[in-house]
Protein backbone atom coordinates (compact mmCIF):
# COMPACT_ATOMS: atom_id res chain seq x y z
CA UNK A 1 0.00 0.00 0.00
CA UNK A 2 1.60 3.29 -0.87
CA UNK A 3 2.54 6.04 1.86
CA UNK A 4 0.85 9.87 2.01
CA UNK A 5 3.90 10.95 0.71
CA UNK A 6 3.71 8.79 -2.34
CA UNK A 7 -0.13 9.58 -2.87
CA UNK A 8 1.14 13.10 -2.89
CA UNK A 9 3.50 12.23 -6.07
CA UNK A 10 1.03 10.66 -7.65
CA UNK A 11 -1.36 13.20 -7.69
CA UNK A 12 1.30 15.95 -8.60
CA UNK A 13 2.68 13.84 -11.28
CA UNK A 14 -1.01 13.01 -12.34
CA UNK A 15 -1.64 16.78 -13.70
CA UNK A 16 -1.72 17.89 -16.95
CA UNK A 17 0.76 18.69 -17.35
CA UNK A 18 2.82 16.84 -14.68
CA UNK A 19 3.38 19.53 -12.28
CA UNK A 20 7.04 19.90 -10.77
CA UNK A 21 7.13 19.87 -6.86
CA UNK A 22 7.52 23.41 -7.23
CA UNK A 23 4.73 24.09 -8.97
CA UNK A 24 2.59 21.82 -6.78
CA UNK A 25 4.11 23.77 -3.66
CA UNK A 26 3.08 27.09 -5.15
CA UNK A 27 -0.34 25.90 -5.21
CA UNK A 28 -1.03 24.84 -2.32
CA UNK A 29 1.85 27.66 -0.56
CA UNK A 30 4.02 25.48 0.14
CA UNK A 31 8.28 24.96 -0.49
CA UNK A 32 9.17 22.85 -2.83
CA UNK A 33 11.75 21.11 -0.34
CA UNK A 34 8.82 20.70 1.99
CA UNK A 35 6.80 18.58 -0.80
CA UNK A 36 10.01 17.18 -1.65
CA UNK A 37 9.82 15.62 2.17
CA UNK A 38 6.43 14.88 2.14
CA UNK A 39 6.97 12.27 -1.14
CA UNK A 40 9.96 10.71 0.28
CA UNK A 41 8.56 10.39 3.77
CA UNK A 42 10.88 12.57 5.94
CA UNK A 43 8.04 14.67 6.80
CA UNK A 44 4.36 14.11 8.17
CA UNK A 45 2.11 15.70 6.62
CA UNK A 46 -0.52 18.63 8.55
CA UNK A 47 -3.87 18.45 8.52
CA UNK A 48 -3.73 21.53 7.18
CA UNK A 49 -1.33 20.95 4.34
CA UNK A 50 -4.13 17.46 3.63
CA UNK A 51 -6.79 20.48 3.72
CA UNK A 52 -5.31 22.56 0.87
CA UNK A 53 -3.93 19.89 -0.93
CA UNK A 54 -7.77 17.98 -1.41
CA UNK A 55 -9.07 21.89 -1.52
CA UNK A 56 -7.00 23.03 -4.63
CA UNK A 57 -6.66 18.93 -6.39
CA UNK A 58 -10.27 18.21 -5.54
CA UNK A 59 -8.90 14.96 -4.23
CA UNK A 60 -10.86 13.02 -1.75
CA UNK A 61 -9.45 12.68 1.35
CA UNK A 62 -9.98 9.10 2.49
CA UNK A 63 -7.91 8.61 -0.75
CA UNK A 64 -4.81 10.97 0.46
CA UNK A 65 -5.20 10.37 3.70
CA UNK A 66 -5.62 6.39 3.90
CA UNK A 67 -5.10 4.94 0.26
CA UNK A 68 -9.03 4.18 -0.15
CA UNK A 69 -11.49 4.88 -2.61
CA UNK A 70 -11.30 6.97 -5.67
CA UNK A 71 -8.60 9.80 -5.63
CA UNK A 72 -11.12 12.65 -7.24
CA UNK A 73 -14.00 14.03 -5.55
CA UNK A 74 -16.96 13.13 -7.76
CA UNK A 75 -18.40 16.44 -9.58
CA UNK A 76 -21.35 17.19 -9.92
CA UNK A 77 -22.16 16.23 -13.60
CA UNK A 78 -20.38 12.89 -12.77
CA UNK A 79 -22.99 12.28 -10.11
CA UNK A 80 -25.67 13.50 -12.06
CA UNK A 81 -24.74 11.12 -14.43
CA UNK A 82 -24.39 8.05 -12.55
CA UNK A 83 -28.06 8.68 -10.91
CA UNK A 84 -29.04 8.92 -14.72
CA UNK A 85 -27.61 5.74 -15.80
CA UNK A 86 -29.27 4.06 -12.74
CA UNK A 87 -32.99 5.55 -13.63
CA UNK A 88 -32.20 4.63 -17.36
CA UNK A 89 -31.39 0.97 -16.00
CA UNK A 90 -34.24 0.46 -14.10
């Protein structure tokens, strides 16, 4: 199962484009050698750094905080059109 840190890595590196850690830091106002700590594990991460980071990403944060579930929070038209599908389905 991977770490916080390495969640935090993937979602950086998941951005389009792939964000650099300083990039990502600036977003979320940050240092890049603080992110850079965070991904390798030399660092735990705040609640309030987990706050900005799912804030900014839209990132659940069962999925940064624990590994579980989908990494996105759903949006609104994706919800809207799962309950479609269902009523279409039934």
């Amino acid at each position: 199962m991977q770490t916080i840190g390495e969640r935090i890595k993937r979602l950086r590196l998941s951005q389009e484009p792939k964000m650099s850690q300083e990039q990502f830091a600036r977003r979320i106002g940050a240092t890049p050698t603080v992110i850079s700590r965070y991904e390798a594990g030399l660092r735990e991460v705040p609640s309030t750094v987990i706050h900005s980071i799912c804030r900014e990403f839209n990132v659940c944060r069962e999925w940064l905080v624990n590994g579980k579930g989908e990494m996105n929070v759903p949006t609104a038209s994706k919800t809207l059109d799962e309950v479609a599908r269902r009523y279409s389905e039934s």
